[in-house]
Each structure stands twice: as structure tokens, then as C-alpha cells.
C-alpha atoms as a PDB file:
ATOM      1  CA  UNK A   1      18.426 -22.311  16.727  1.00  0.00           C
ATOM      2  CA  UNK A   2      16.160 -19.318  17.063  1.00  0.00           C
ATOM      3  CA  UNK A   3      15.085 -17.980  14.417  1.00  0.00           C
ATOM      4  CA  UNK A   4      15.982 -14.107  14.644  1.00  0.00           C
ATOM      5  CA  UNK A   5      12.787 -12.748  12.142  1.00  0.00           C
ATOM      6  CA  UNK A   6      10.312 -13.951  14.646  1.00  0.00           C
ATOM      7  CA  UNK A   7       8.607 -10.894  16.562  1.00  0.00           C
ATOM      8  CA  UNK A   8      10.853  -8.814  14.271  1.00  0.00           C
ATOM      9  CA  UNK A   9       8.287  -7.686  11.869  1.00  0.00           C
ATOM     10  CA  UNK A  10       5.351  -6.870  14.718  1.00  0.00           C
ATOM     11  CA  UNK A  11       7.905  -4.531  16.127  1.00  0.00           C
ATOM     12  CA  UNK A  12       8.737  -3.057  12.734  1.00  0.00           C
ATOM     13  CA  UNK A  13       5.144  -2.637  12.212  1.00  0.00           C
ATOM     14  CA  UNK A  14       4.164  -1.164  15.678  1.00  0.00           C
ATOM     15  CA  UNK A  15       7.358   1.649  15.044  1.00  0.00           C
ATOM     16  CA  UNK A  16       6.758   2.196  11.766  1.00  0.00           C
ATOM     17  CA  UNK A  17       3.559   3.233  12.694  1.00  0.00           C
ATOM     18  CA  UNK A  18       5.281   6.024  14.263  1.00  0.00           C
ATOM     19  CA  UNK A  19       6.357   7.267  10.813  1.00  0.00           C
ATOM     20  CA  UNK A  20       5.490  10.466   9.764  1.00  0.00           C
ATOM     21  CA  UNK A  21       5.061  12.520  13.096  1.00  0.00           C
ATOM     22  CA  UNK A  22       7.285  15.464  12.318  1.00  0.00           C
ATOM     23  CA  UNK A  23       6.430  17.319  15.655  1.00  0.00           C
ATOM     24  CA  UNK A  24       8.810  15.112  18.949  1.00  0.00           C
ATOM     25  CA  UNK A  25       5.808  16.840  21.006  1.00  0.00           C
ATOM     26  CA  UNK A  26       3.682  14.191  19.406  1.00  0.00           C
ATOM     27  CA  UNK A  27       5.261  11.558  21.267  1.00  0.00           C
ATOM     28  CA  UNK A  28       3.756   9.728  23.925  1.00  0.00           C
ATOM     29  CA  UNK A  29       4.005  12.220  27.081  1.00  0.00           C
ATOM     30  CA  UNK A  30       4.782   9.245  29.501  1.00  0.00           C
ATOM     31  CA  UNK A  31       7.964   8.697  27.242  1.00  0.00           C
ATOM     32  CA  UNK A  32      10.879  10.852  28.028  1.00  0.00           C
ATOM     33  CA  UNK A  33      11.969  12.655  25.033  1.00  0.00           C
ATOM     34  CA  UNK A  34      15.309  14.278  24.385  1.00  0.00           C
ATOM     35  CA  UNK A  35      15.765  16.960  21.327  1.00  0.00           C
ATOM     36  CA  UNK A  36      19.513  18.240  21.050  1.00  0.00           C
ATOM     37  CA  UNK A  37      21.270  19.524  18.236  1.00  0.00           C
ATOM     38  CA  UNK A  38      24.124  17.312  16.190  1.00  0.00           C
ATOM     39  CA  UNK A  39      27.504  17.933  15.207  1.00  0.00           C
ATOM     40  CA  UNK A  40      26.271  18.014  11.436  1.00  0.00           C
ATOM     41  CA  UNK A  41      22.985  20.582  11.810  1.00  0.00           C
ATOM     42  CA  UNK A  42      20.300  18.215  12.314  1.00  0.00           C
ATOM     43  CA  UNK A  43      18.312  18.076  15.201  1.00  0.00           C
ATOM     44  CA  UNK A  44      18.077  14.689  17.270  1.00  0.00           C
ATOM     45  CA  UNK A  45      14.777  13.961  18.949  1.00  0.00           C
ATOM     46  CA  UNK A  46      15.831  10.529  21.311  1.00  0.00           C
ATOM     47  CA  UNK A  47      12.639   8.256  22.386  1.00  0.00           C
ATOM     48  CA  UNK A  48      12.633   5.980  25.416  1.00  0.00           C
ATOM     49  CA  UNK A  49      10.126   3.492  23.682  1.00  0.00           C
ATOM     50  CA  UNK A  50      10.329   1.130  26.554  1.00  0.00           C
ATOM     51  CA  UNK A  51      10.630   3.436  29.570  1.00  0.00           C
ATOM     52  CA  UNK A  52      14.072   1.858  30.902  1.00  0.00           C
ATOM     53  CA  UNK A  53      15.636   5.203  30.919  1.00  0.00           C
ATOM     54  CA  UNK A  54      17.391   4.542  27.626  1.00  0.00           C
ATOM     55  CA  UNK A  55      16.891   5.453  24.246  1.00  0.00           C
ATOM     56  CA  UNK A  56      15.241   2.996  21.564  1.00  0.00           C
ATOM     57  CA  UNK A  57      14.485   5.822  18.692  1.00  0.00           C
ATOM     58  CA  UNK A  58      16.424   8.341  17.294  1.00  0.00           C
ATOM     59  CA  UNK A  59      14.967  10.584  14.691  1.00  0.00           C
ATOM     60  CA  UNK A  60      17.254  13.028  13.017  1.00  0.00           C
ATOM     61  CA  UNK A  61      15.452  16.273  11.651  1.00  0.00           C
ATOM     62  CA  UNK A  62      16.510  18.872   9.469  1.00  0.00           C
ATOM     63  CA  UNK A  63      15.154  22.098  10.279  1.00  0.00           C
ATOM     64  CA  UNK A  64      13.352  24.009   7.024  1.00  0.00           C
ATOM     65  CA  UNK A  65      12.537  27.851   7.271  1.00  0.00           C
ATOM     66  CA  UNK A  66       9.886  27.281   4.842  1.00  0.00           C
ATOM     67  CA  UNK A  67       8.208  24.174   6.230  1.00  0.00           C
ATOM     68  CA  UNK A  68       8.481  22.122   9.536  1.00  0.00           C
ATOM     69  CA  UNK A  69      10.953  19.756  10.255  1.00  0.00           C
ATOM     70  CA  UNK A  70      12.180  17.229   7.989  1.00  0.00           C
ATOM     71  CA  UNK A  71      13.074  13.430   9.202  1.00  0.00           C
ATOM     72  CA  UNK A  72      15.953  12.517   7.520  1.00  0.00           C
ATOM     73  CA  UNK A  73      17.208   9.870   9.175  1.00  0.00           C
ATOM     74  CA  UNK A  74      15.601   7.658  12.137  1.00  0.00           C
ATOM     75  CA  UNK A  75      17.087   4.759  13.676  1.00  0.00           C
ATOM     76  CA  UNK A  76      15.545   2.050  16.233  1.00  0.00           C
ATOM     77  CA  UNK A  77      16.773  -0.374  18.804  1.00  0.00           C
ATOM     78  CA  UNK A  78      14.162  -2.720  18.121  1.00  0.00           C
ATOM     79  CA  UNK A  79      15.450  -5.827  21.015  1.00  0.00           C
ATOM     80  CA  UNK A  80      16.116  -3.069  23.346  1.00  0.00           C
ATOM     81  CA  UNK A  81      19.714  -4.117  23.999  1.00  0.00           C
ATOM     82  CA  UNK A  82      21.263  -0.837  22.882  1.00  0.00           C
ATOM     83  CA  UNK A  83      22.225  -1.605  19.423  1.00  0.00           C
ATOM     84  CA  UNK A  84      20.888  -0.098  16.657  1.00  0.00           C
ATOM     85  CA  UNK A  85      18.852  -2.809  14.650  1.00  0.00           C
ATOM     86  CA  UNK A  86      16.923  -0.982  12.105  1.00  0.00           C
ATOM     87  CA  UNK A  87      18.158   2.628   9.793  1.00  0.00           C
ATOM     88  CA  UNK A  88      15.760   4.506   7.751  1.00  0.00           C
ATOM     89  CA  UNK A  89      16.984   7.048   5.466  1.00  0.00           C
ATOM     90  CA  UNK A  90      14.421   9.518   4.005  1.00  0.00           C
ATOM     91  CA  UNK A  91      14.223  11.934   0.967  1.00  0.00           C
ATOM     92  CA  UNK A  92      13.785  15.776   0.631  1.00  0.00           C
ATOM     93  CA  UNK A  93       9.723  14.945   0.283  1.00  0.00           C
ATOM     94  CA  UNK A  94      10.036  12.608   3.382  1.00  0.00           C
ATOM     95  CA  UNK A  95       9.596   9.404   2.224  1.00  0.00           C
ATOM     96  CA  UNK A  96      11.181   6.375   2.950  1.00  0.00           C
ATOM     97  CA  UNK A  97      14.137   6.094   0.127  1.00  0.00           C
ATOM     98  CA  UNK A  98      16.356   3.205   2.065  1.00  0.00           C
ATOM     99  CA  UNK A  99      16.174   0.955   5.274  1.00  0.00           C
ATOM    100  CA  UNK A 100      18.993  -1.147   7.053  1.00  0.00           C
ATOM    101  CA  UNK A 101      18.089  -3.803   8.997  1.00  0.00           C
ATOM    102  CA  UNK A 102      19.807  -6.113  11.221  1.00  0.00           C
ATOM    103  CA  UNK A 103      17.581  -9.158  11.262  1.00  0.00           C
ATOM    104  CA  UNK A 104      19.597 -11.575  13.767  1.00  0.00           C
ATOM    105  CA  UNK A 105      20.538  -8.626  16.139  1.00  0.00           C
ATOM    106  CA  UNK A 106      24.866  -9.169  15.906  1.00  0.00           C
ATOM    107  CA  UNK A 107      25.687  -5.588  14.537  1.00  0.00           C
ATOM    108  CA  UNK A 108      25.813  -6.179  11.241  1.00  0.00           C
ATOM    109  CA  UNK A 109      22.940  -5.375   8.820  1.00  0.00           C
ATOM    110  CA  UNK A 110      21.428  -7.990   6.780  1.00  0.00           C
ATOM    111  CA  UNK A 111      18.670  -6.483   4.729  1.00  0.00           C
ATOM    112  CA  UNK A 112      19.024  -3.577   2.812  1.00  0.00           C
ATOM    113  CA  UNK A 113      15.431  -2.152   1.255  1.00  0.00           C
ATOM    114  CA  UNK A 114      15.838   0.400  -1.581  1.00  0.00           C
ATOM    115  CA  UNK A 115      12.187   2.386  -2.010  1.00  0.00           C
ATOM    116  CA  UNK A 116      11.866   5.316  -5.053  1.00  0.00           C
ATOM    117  CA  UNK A 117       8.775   7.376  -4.302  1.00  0.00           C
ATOM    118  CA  UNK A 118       8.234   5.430  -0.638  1.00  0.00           C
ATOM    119  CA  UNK A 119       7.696   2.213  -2.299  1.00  0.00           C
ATOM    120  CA  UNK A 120      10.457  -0.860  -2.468  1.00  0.00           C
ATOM    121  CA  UNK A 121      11.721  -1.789  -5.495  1.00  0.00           C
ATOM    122  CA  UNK A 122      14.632  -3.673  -4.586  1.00  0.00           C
ATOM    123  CA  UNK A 123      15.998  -5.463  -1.404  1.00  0.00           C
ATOM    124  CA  UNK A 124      19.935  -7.263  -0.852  1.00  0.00           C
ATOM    125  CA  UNK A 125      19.620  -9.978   1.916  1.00  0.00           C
ATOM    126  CA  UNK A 126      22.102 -11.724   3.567  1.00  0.00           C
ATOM    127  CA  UNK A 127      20.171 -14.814   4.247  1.00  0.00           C
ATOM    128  CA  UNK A 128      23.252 -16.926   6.579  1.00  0.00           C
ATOM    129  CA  UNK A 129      24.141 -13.743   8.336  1.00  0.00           C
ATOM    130  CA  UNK A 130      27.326 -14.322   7.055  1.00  0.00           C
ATOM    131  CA  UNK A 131      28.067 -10.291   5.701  1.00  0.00           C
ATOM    132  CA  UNK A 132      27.544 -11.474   1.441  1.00  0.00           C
ATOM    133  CA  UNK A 133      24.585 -10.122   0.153  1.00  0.00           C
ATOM    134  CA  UNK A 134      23.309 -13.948  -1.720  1.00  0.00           C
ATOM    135  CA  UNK A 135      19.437 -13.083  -2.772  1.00  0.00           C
ATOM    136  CA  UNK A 136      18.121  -9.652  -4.418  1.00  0.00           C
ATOM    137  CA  UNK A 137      14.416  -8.755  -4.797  1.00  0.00           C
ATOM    138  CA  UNK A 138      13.066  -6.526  -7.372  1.00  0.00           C
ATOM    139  CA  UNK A 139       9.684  -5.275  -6.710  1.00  0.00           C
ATOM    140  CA  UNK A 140       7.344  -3.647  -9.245  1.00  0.00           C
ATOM    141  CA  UNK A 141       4.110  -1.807  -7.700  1.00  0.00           C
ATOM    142  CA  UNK A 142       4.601  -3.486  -4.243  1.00  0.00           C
ATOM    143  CA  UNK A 143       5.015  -7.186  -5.493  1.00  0.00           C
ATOM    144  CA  UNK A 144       8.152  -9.119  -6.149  1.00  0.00           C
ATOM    145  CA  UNK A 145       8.808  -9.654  -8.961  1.00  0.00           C
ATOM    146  CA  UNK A 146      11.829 -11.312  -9.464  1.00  0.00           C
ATOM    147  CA  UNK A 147      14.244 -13.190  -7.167  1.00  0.00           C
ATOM    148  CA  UNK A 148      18.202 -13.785  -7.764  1.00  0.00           C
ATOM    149  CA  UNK A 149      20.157 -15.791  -5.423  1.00  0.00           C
ATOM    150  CA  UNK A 150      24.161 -16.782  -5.092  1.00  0.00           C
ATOM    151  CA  UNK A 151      23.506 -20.177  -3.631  1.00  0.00           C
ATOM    152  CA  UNK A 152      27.028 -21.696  -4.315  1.00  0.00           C
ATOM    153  CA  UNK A 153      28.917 -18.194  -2.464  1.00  0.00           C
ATOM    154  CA  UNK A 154      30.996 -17.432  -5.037  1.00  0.00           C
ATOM    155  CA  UNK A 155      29.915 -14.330  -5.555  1.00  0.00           C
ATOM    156  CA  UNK A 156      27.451 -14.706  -8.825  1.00  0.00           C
ATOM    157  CA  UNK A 157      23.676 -15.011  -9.189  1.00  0.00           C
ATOM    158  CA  UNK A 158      22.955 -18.546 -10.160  1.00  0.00           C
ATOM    159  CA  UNK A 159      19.406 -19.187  -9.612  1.00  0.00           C
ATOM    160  CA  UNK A 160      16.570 -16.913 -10.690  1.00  0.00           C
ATOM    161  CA  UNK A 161      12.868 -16.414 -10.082  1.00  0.00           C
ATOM    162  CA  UNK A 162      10.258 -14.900 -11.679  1.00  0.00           C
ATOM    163  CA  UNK A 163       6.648 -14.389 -10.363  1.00  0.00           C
ATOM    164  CA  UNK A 164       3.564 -13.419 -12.161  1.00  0.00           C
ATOM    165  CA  UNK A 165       0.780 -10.985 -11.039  1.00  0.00           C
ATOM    166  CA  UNK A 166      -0.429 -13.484  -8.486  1.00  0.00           C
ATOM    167  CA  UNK A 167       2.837 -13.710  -6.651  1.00  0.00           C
ATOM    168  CA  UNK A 168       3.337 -16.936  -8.148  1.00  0.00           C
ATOM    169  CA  UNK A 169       6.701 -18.583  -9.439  1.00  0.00           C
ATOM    170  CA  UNK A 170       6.228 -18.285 -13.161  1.00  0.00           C
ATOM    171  CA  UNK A 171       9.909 -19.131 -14.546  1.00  0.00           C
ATOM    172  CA  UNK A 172      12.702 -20.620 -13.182  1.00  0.00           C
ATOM    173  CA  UNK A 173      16.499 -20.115 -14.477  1.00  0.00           C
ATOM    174  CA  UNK A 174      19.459 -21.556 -13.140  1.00  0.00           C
ATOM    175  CA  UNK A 175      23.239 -20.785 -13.724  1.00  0.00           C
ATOM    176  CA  UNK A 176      25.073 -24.424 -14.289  1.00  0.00           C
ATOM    177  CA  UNK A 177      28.621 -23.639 -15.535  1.00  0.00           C
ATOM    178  CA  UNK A 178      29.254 -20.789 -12.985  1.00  0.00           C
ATOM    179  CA  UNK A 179      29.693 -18.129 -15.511  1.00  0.00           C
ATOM    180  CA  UNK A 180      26.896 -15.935 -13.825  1.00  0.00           C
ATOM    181  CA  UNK A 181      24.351 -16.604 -17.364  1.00  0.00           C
ATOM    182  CA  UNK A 182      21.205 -18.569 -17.114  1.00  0.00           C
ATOM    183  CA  UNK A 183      21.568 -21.896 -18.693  1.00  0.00           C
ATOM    184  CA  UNK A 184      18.333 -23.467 -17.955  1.00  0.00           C
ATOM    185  CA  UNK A 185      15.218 -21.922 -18.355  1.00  0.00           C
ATOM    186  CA  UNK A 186      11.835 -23.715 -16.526  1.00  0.00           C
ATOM    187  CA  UNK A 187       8.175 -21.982 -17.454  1.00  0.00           C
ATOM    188  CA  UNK A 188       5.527 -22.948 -14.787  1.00  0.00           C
END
């Protein structure tokens, strides 16, 4: 089976890098652009990425009288088969404050990145691709720093990790009566 993260995070990387251009005129000119208003008062600014005539990026502004536009919302095709793959949501400063991502391109969203300030501090994956959330990272200053998983599926965290400043596994806990509570503790 393929796995569906490979290529996935070059992409990301190339279109984040996009990030931050208020001004659609800043696009690429050989890209055809489309601005139209929406239904709810933002502004849509549509990207051909690929040049096949279809869109791939959608940025959603909100126009300020005070400042330039705002991005509030953007959302990417990433494979190029006309599904949205990747949401990010944005904050009245403009940075990043959430991002939905569907990692194995069905529909459904698998990753869901939570950022305060522009930085992530926690992230719910759905590591079968079977729609339950079953591991949750908490970052601290760009690093995880702690890991919980459901690996049984039944709904409660019963296996915990917790790295030190090196990004190494420091403690291990693991739930054994399937009450949700650490029962065994493991320092490394």
C-alpha cells in the first residue's frame, strides 16, 4: 500500500511558502488568478497552481479599511484532483491559528494542527484513516512534547509519551485496566 504522506510534506512546504502574500497581484503572472466576492463578505482570490485551467488555491480575504487585506482562510488542492486536501484558518493578526489536513487524499481530514501565536501546540491525528482521532501531540516552543495514543479504539488514551529537550522519549506510561489512568510508569 502507498503510503499517502510521501510527497505530501514537499508540497506543503513549497505552498506554504506562499503564506503571507496579502496582495493576489503577487501571484505568479503566468497563473490565472480569479478574485470574486463571497456570499459571506470575504473576498476569494482562486490560484491555478498547476496551469490545468482549474483552481488548486483558494485564499479567502477580509477586506480592512484601516489596513490591507486580511487572509482568513486559504485552502489547497494539494494532488490536484479537485478536492480540497489541506484548510488553514488564520487569526485577526494573520497567523496561522488551525490547519486541516487530509493526509491519504479520501475527503476526510486526518490531521488537525492547533497553533496560538503561529506556532503548534497541539495536533489530533487519525493515524488508520479510519475518522477517530487515536494520537494527540502537545508541543511546547516548537518541540513535542508529549504524545497520547488510543491504541485499543475504544475511545481512551492508553499509552503516553513524554520527550525531553532533545526530542527524546524520556517516560513512558501505559493504561492497563482500560479506565483511561496511567498504570505503569517507565523513566528512560
Amino acid at each position: 500500500m502507498r503510503n499517502p504522506w510521501i510527497g505530501l510534506l514537499a508540497l506543503v512546504a513549497f505552498v506554504s511558502g506562499c503564506a503571507g502574500k496579502e496582495d493576489p497581484a503577487s501571484a505568479d503572472p503566468l497563473r490565472p488568478v480569479v478574485e470574486r466576492p463571497t456570499e459571506d463578505g470575504l473576498v476569494l482570490v482562486e490560484v491555478d497552481l498547476n496551469s490545468d485551467g482549474r483552481a488548486d488555491i483558494f485564499n479567502y480575504y477580509r477586506e480592512r479599511t484601516a489596513a490591507g487585506r486580511l487572509l482568513v482562510k486559504r485552502e489547497i488542492d494539494l494532488n490536484w484532483d479537485g478536492r480540497i486536501d489541506m484548510t488553514s484558518f488564520f487569526d485577526e493578526s494573520g497567523a496561522l491559528s488551525r490547519e486541516e489536513i487530509d493526509g491519504d487524499f479520501d475527503g476526510n481530514v486526518d490531521v488537525i494542527d492547533h497553533y496560538q501565536g503561529g506556532r503548534r501546540v497541539f495536533s489530533e491525528v487519525d493515524t488508520e484513516f479510519d475518522g477517530t482521532w487515536d494520537l494527540f501531540k502537545y508541543y511546547e516552543n516548537g518541540q513535542v512534547r508529549r504524545k497520547e495514543r488510543d491504541t485499543t479504539g475504544d475511545g481512551k488514551v492508553d499509552y503516553w509519551e513524554y520527550f525531553n529537550d532533545k526530542g527524546q522519549v524520556a517516560k513512558v506510561g501505559r493504561d492497563i485496566d482500560g479506565d483511561g489512568q496511567m498504570d505503569v510508569r517507565e523513566d528512560r
